[in-house]
N, C-alpha and C. Protein backbone atom coordinates (compact mmCIF):
# COMPACT_ATOMS: atom_id res chain seq x y z
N UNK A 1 -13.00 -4.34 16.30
CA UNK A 1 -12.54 -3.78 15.10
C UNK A 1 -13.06 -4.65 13.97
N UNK A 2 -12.46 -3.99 12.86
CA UNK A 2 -14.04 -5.24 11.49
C UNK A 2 -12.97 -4.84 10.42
N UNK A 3 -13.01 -5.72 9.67
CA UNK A 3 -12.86 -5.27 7.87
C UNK A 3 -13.69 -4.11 7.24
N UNK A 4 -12.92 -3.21 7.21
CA UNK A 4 -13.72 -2.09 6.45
C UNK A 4 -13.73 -2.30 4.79
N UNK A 5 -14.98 -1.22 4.44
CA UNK A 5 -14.60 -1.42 2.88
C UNK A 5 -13.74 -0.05 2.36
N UNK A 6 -12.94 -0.84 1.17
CA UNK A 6 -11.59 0.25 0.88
C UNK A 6 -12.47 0.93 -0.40
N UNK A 7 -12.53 2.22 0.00
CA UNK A 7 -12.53 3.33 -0.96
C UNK A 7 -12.12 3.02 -2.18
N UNK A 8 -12.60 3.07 -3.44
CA UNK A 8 -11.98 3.07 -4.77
C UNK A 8 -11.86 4.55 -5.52
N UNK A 9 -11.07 4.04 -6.42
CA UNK A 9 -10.20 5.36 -7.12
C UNK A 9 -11.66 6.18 -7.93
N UNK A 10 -12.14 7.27 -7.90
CA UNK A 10 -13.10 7.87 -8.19
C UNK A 10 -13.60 8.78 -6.69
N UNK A 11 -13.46 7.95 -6.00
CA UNK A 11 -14.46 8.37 -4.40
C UNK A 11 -13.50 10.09 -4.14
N UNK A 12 -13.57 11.37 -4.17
CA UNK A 12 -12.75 11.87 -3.85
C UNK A 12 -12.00 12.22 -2.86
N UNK A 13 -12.56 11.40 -1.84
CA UNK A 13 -11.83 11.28 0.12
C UNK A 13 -10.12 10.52 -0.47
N UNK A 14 -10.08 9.71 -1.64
CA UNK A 14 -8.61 9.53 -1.78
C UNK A 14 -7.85 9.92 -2.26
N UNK A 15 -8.12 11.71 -2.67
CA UNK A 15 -7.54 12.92 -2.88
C UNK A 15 -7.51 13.81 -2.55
N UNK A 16 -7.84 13.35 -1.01
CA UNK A 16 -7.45 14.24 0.15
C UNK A 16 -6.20 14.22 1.08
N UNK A 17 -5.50 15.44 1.44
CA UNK A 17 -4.23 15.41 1.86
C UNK A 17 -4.57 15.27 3.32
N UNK A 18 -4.09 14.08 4.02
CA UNK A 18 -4.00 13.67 5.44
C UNK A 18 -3.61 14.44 6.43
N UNK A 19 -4.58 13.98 7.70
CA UNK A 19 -3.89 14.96 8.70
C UNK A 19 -3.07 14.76 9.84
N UNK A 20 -1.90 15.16 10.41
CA UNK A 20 -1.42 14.90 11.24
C UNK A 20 -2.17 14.21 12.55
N UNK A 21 -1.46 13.22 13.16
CA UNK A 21 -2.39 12.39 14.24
C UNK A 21 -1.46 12.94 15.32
N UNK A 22 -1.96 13.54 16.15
CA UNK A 22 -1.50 14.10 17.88
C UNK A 22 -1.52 13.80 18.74
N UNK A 23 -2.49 12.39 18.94
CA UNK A 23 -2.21 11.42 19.55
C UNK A 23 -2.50 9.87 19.40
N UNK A 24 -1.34 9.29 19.62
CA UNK A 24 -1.32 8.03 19.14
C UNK A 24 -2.50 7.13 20.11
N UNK A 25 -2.60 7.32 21.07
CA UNK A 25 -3.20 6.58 22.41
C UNK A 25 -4.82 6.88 22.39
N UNK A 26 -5.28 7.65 21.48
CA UNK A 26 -6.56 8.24 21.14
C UNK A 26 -7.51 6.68 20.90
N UNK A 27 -8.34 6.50 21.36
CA UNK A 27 -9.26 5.60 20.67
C UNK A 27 -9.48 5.24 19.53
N UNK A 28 -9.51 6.17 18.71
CA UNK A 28 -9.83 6.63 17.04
C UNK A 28 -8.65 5.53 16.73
N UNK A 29 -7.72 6.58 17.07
CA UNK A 29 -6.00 5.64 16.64
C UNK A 29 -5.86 4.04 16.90
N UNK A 30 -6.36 3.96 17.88
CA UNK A 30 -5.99 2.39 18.56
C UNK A 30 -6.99 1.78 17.98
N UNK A 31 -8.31 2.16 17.57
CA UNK A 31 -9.37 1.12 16.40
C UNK A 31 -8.94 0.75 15.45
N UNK A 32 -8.29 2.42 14.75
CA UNK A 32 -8.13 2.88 13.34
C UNK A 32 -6.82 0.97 13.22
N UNK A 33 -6.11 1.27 14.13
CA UNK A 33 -4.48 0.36 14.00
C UNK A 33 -5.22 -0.94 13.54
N UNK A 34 -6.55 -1.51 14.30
CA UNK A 34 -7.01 -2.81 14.19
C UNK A 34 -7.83 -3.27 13.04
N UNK A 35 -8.22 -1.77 12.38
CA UNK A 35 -9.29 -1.92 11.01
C UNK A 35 -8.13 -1.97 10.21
N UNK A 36 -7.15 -1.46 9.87
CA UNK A 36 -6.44 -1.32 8.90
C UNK A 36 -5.65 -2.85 8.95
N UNK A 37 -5.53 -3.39 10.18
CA UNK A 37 -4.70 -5.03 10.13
C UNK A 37 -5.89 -5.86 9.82
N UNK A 38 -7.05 -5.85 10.19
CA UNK A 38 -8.29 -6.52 9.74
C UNK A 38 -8.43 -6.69 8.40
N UNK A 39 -8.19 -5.22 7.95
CA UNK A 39 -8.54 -5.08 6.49
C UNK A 39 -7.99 -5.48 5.29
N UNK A 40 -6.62 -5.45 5.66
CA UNK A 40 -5.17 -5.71 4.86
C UNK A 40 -5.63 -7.31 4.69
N UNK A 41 -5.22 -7.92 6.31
CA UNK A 41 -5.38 -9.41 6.16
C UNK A 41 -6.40 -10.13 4.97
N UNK A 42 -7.62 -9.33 5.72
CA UNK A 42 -8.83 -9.92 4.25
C UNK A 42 -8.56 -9.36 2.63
N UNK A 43 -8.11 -8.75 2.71
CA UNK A 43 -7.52 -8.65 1.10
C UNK A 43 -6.22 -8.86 0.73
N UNK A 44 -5.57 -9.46 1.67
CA UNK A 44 -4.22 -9.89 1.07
C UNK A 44 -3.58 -8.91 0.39
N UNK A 45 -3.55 -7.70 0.78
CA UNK A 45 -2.98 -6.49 0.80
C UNK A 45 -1.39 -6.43 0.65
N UNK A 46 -0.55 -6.01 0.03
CA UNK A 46 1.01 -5.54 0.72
C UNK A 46 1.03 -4.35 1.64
N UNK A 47 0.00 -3.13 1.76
CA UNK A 47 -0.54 -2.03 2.56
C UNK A 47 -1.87 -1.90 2.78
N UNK A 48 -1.66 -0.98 3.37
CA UNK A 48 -2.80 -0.19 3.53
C UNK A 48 -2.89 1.31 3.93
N UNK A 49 -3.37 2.46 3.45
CA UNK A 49 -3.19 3.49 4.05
C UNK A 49 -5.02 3.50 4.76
N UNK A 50 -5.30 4.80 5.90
CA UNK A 50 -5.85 5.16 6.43
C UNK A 50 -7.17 5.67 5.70
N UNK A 51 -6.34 6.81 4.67
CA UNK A 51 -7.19 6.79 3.92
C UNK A 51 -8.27 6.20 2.79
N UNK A 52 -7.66 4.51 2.52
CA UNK A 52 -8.52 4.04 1.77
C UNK A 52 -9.58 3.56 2.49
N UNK A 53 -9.71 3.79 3.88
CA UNK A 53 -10.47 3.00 3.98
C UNK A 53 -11.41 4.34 5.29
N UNK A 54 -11.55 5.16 4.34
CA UNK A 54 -12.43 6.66 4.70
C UNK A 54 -11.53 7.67 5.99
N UNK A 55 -10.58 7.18 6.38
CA UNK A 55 -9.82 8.02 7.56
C UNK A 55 -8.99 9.06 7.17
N UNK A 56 -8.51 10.12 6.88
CA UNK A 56 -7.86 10.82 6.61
C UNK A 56 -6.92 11.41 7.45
N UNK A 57 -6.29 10.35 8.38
CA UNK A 57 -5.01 10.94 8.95
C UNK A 57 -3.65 9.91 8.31
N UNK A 58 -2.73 10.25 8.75
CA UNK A 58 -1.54 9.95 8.83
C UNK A 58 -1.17 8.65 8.84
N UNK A 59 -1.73 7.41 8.31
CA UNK A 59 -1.46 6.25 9.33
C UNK A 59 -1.12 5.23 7.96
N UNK A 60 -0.06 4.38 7.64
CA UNK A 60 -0.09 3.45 7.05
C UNK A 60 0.10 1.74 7.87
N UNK A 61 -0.06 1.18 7.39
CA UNK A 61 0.14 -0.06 7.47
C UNK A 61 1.32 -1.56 6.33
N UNK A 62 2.00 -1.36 6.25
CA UNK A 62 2.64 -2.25 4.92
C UNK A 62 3.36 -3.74 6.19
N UNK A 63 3.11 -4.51 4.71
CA UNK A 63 3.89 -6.00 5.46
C UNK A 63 2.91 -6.69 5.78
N UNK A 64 3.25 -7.87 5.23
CA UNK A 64 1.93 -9.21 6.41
C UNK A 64 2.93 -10.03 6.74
N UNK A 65 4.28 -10.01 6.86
CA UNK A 65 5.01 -11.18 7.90
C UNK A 65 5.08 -12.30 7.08
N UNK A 66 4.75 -12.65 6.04
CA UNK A 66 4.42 -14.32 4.88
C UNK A 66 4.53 -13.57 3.56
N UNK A 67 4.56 -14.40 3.30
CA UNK A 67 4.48 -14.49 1.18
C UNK A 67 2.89 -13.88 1.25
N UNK A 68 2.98 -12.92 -0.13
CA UNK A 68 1.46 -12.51 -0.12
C UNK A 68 1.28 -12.64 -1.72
N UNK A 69 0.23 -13.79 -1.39
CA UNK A 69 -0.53 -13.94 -2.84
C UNK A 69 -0.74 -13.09 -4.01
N UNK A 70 -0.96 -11.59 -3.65
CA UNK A 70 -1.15 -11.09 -4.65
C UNK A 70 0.87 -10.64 -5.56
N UNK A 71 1.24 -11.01 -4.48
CA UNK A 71 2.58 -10.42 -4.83
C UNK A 71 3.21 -11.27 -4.96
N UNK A 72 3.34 -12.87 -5.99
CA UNK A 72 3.73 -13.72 -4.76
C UNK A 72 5.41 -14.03 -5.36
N UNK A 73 5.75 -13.31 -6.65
CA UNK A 73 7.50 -13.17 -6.42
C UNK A 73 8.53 -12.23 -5.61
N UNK A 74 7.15 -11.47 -4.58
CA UNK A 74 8.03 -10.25 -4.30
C UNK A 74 8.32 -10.93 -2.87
N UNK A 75 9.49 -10.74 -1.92
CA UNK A 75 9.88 -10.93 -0.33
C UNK A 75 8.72 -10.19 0.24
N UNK A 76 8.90 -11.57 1.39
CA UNK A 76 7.78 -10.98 2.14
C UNK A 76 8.33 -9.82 2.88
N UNK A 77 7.79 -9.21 3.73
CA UNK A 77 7.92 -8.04 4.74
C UNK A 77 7.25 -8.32 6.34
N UNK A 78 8.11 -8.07 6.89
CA UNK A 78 7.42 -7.44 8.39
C UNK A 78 6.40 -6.54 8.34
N UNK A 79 5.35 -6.98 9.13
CA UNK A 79 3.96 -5.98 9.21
C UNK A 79 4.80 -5.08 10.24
N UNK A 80 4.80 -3.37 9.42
CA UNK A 80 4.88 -2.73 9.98
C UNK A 80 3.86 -1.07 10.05
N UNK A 81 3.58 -0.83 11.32
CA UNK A 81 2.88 0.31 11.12
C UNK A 81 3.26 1.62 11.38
N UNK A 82 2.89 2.30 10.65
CA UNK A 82 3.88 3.95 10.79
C UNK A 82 2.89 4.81 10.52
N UNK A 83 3.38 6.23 11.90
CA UNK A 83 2.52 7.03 12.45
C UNK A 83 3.03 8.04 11.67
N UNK A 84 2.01 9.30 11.09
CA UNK A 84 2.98 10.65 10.82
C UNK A 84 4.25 9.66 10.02
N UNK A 85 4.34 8.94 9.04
CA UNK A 85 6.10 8.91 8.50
C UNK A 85 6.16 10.29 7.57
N UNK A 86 7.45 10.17 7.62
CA UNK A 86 8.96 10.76 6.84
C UNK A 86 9.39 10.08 6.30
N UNK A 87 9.58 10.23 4.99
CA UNK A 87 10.13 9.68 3.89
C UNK A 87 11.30 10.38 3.46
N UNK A 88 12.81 9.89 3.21
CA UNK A 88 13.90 11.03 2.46
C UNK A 88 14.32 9.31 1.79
N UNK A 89 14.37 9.84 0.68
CA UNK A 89 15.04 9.40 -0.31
C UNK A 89 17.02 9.20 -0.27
N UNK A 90 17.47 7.88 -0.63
CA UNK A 90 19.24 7.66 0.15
C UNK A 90 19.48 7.37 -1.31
N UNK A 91 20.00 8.57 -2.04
CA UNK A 91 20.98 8.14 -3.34
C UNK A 91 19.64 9.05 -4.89
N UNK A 92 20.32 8.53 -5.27
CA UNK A 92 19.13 9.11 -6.80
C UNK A 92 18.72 7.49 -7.98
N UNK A 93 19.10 7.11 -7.39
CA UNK A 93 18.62 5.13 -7.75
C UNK A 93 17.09 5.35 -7.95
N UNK A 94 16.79 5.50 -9.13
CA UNK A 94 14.84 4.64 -9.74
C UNK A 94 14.97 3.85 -10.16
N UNK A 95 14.02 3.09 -9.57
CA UNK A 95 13.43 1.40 -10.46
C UNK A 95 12.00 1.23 -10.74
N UNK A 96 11.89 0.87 -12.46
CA UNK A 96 10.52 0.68 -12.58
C UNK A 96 10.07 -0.73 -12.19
N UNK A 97 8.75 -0.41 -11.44
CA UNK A 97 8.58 -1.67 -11.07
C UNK A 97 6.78 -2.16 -11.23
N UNK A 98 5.69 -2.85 -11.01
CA UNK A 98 4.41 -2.98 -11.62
C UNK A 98 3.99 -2.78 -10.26
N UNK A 99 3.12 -2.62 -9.99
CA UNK A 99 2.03 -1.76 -9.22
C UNK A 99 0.43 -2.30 -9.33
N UNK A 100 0.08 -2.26 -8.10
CA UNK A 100 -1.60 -2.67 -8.20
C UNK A 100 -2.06 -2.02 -6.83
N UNK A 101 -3.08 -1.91 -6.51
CA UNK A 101 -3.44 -1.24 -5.51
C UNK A 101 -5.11 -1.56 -5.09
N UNK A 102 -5.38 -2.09 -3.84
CA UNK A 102 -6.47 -2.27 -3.20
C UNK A 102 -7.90 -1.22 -3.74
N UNK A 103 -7.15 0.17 -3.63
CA UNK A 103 -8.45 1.14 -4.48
C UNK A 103 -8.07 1.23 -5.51
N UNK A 104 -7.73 0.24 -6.47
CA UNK A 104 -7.59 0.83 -7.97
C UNK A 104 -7.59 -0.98 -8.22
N UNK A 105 -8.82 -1.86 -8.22
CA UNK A 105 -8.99 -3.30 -8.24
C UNK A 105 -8.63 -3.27 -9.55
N UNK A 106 -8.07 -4.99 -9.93
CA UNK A 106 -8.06 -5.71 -11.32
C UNK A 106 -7.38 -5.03 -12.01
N UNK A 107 -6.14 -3.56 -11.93
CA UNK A 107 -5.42 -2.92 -12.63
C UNK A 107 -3.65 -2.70 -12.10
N UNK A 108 -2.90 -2.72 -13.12
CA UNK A 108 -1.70 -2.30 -12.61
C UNK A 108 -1.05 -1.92 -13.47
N UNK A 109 -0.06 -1.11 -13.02
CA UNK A 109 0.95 0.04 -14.12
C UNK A 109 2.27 -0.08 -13.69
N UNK A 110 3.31 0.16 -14.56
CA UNK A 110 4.65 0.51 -14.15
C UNK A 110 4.67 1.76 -13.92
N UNK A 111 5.33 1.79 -12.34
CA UNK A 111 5.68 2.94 -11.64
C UNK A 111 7.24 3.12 -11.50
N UNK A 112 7.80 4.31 -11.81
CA UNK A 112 9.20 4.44 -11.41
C UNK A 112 9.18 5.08 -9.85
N UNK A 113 10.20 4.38 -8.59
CA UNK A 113 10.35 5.00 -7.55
C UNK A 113 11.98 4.53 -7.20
N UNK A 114 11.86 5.36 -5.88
CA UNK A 114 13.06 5.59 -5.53
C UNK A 114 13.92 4.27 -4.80
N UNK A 115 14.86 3.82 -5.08
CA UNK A 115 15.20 2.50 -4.74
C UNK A 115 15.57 2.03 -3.16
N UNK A 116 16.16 3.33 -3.18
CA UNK A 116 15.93 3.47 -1.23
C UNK A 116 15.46 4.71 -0.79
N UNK A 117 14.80 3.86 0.57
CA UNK A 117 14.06 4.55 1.23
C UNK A 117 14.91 4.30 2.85
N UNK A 118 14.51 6.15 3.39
CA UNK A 118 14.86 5.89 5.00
C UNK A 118 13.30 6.31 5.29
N UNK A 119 12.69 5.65 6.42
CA UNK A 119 11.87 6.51 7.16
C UNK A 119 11.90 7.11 8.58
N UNK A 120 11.16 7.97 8.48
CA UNK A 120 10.96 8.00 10.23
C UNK A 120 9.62 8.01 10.25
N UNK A 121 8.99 8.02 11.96
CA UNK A 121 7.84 7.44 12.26
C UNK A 121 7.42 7.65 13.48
N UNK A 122 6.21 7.07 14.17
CA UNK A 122 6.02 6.82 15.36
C UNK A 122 5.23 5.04 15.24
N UNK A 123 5.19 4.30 16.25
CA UNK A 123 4.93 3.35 15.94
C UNK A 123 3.22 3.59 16.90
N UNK A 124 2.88 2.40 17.12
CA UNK A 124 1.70 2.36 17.79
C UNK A 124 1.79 2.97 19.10
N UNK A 125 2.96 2.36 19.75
CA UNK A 125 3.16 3.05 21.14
C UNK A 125 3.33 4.27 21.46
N UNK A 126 3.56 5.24 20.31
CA UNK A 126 4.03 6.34 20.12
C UNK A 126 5.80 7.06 20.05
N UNK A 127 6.31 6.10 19.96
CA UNK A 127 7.84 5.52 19.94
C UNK A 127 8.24 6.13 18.94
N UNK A 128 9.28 6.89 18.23
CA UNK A 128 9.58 7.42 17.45
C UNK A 128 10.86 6.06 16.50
N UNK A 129 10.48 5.78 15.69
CA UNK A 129 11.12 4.44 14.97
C UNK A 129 11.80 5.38 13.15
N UNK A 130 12.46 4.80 13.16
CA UNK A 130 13.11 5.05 11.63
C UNK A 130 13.89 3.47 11.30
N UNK A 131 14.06 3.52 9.92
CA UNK A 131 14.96 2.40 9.30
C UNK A 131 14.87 2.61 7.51
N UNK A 132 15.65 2.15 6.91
CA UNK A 132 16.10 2.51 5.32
C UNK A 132 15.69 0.77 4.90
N UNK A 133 14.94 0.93 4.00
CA UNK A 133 14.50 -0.16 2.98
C UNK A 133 14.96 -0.07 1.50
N UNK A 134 14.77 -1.30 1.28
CA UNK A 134 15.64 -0.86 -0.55
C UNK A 134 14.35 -1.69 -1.58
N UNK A 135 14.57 -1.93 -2.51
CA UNK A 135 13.40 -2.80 -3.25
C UNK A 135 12.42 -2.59 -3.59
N UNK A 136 11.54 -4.04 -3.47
CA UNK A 136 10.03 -4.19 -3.21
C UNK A 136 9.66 -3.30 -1.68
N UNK A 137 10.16 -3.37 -0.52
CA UNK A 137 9.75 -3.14 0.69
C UNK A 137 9.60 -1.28 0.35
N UNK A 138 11.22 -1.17 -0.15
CA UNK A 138 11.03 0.30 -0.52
C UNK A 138 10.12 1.11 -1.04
N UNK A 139 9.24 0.71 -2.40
CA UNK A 139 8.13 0.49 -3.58
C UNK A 139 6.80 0.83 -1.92
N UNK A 140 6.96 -0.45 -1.55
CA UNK A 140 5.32 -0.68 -0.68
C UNK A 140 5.25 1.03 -0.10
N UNK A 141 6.57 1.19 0.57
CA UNK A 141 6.24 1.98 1.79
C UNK A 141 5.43 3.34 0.43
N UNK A 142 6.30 3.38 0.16
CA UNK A 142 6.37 4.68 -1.20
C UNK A 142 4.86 5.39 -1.44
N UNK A 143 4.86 4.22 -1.84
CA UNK A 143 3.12 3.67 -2.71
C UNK A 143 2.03 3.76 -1.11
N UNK A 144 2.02 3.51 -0.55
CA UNK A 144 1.13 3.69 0.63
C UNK A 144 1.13 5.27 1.14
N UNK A 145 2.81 5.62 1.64
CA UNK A 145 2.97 7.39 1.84
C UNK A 145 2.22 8.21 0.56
N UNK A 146 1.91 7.47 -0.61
CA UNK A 146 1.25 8.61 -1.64
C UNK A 146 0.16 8.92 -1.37
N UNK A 147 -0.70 7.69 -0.47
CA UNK A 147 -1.83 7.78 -0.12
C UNK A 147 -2.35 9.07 0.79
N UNK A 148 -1.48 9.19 1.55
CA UNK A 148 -1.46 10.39 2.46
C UNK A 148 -1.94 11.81 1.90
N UNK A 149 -1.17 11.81 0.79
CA UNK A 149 -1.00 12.94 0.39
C UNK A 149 -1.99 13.34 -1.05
N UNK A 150 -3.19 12.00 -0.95
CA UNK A 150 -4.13 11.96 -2.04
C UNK A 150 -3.60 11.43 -3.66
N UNK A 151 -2.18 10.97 -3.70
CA UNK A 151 -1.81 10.55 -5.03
C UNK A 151 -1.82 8.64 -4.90
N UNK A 152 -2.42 8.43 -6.15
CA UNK A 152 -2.82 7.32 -6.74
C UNK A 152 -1.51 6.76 -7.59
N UNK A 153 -1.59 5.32 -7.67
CA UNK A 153 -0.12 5.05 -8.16
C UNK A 153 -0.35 5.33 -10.26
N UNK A 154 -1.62 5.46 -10.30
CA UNK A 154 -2.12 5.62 -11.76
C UNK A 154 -1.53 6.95 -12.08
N UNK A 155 -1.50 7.90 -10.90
CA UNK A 155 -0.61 9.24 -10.77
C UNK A 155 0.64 9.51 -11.48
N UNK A 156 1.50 7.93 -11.28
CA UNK A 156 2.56 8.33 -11.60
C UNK A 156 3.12 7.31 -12.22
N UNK A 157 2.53 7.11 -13.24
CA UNK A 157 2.98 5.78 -14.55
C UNK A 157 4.35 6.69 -15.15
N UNK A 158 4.75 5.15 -16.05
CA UNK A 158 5.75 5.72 -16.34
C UNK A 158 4.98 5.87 -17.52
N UNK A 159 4.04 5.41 -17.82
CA UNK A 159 3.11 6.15 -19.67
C UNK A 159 2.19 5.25 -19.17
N UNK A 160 1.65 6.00 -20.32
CA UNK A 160 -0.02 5.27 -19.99
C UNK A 160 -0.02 3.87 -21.14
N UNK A 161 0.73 3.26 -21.83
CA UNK A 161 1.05 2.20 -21.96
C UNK A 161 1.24 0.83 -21.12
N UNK A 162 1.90 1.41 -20.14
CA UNK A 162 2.13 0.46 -19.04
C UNK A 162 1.00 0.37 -18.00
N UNK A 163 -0.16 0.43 -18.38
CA UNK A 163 -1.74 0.48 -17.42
C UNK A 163 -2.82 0.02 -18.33
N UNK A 164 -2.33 -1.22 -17.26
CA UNK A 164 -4.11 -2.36 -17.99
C UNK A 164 -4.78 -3.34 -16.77
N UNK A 165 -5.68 -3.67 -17.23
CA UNK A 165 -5.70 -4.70 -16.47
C UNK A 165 -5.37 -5.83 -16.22
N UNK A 166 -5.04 -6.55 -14.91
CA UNK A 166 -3.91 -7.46 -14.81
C UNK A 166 -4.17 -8.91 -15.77
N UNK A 167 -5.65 -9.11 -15.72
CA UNK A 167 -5.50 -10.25 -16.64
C UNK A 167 -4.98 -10.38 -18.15
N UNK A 168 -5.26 -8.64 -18.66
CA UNK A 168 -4.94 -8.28 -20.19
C UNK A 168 -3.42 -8.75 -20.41
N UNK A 169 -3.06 -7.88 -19.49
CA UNK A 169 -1.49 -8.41 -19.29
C UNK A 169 -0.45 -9.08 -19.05
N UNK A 170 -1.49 -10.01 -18.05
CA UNK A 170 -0.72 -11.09 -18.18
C UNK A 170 -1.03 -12.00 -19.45
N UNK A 171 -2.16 -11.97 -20.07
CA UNK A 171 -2.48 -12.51 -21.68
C UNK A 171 -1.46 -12.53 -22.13
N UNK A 172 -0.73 -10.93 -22.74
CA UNK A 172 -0.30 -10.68 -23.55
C UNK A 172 1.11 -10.91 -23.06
N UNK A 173 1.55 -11.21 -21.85
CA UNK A 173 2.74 -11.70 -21.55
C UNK A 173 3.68 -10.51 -21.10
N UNK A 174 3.45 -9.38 -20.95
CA UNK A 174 3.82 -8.17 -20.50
C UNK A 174 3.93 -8.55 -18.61
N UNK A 175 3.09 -9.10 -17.73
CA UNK A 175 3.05 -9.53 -16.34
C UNK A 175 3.09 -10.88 -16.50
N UNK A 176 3.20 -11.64 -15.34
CA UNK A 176 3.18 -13.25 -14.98
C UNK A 176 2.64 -13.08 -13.81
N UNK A 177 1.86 -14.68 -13.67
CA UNK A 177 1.04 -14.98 -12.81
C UNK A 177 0.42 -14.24 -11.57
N UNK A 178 0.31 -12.69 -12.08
CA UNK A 178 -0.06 -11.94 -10.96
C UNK A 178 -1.61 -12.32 -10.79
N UNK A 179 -2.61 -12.21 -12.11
CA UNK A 179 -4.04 -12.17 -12.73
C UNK A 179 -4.36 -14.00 -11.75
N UNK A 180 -3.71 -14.83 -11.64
CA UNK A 180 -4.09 -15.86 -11.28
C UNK A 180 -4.07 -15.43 -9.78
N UNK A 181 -3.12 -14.96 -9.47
CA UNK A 181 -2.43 -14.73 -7.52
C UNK A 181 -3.66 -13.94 -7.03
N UNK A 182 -4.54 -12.62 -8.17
CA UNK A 182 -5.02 -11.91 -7.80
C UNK A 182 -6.77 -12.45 -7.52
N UNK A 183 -6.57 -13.39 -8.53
CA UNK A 183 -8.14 -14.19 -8.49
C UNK A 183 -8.25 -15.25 -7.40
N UNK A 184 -7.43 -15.70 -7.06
CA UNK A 184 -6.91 -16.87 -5.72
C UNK A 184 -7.51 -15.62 -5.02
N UNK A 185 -6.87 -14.73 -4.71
CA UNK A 185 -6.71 -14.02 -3.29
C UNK A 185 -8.26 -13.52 -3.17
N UNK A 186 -8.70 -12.73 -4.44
CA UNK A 186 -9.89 -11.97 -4.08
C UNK A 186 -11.31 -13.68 -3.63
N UNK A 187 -10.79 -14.88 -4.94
CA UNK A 187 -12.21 -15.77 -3.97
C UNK A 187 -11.74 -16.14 -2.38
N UNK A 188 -10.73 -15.84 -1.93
CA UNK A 188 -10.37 -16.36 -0.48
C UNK A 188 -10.87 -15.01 0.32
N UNK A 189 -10.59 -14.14 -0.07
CA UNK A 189 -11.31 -13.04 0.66
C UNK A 189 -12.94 -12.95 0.43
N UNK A 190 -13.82 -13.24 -0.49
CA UNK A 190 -14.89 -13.05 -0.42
C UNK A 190 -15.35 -14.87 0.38
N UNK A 191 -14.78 -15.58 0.57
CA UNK A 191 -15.23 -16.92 1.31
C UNK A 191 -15.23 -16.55 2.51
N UNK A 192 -14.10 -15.96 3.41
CA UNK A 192 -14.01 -15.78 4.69
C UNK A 192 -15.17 -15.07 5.30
């Protein structure tokens, strides 16, 4: 399996609506699981969907298990991977929160989402898994399931005020130390 390269926002394969995966045990699937942990790792990712990185099924990836540089006030997460998820929303709770995304480099926006999340799933094994997240973890899953369905987190600003790029912003004091977390991370990924 290898580090693939992630699709950026323009390419139109990441406004394509995903397709159900029918079997988990497929080859495709069991590569696809190892490019997307390959890939994440080298970019210090909080996700990854399938589709950024040219696949168009069902498949996310969120969590690296540690503190992640690009994020680095948010809790870490369990790497978890989810097959086909289900997303239902627990309560009517939004929180705006800032946003950046692997295909949309050097930019981030305030996004309003839903504060909890339940999912359901299949895992690698083909295991049918669910569990309810609240937060940041909530946000990741969110923001990755949009991928699926071809929406970009630039999709769903809360105005187009709140979308710059991260160094502008953190200038102007609107973000903190994300623009530094994000320049750490990208020279550690292009060294490896």
């Amino acid at each position: 399996m290898a580090v693939k390269e992630i699709l950026r926002m323009g390419n139109p394969q990441l406004r394509q609506v995903s397709k159900v995966v029918d079997d988990v045990s497929a080859e495709l699937i069991i590569s696809l699981i190892k490019d997307l942990q390959d890939t994440v790792k080298a970019h210090q990712g909080a996700g990854l969907a399938a589709p950024q990185i040219g696949i168009p099924l069902r498949v996310v990836l969120f969590g690296g298990g540690g503190p992640n540089p690009r994020y680095p006030e948010a809790p870490s997460i369990p790497q978890t991977l989810l097959i086909n998820p289900v997303l239902t929303t627990i309560g009517s709770d939004l929180e705006d929160g800032w946003e950046g995304c692997l295909s949309v480099p050097g930019l981030r926006g305030k996004v309003s989402r839903w504060s909890r999340i339940h999912y359901r799933a299949l895992n690698e094994d083909g295991l049918e898994i669910e569990h309810c997240l609240e937060g940041f973890p909530a946000r990741v899953i969110q923001h990755e399931c949009d991928h699926l369905d071809g929406v970009l987190f630039p999709d769903r600003l809360v105005d187009s005020a709140s979308f710059g790029f991260t160094g502008e912003l953190e200038a102007a004091g609107i973000i903190a130390k994300l623009a530094r977390a994000e320049q750490k991370a990208s020279q550690q990924s292009r060294s490896d």
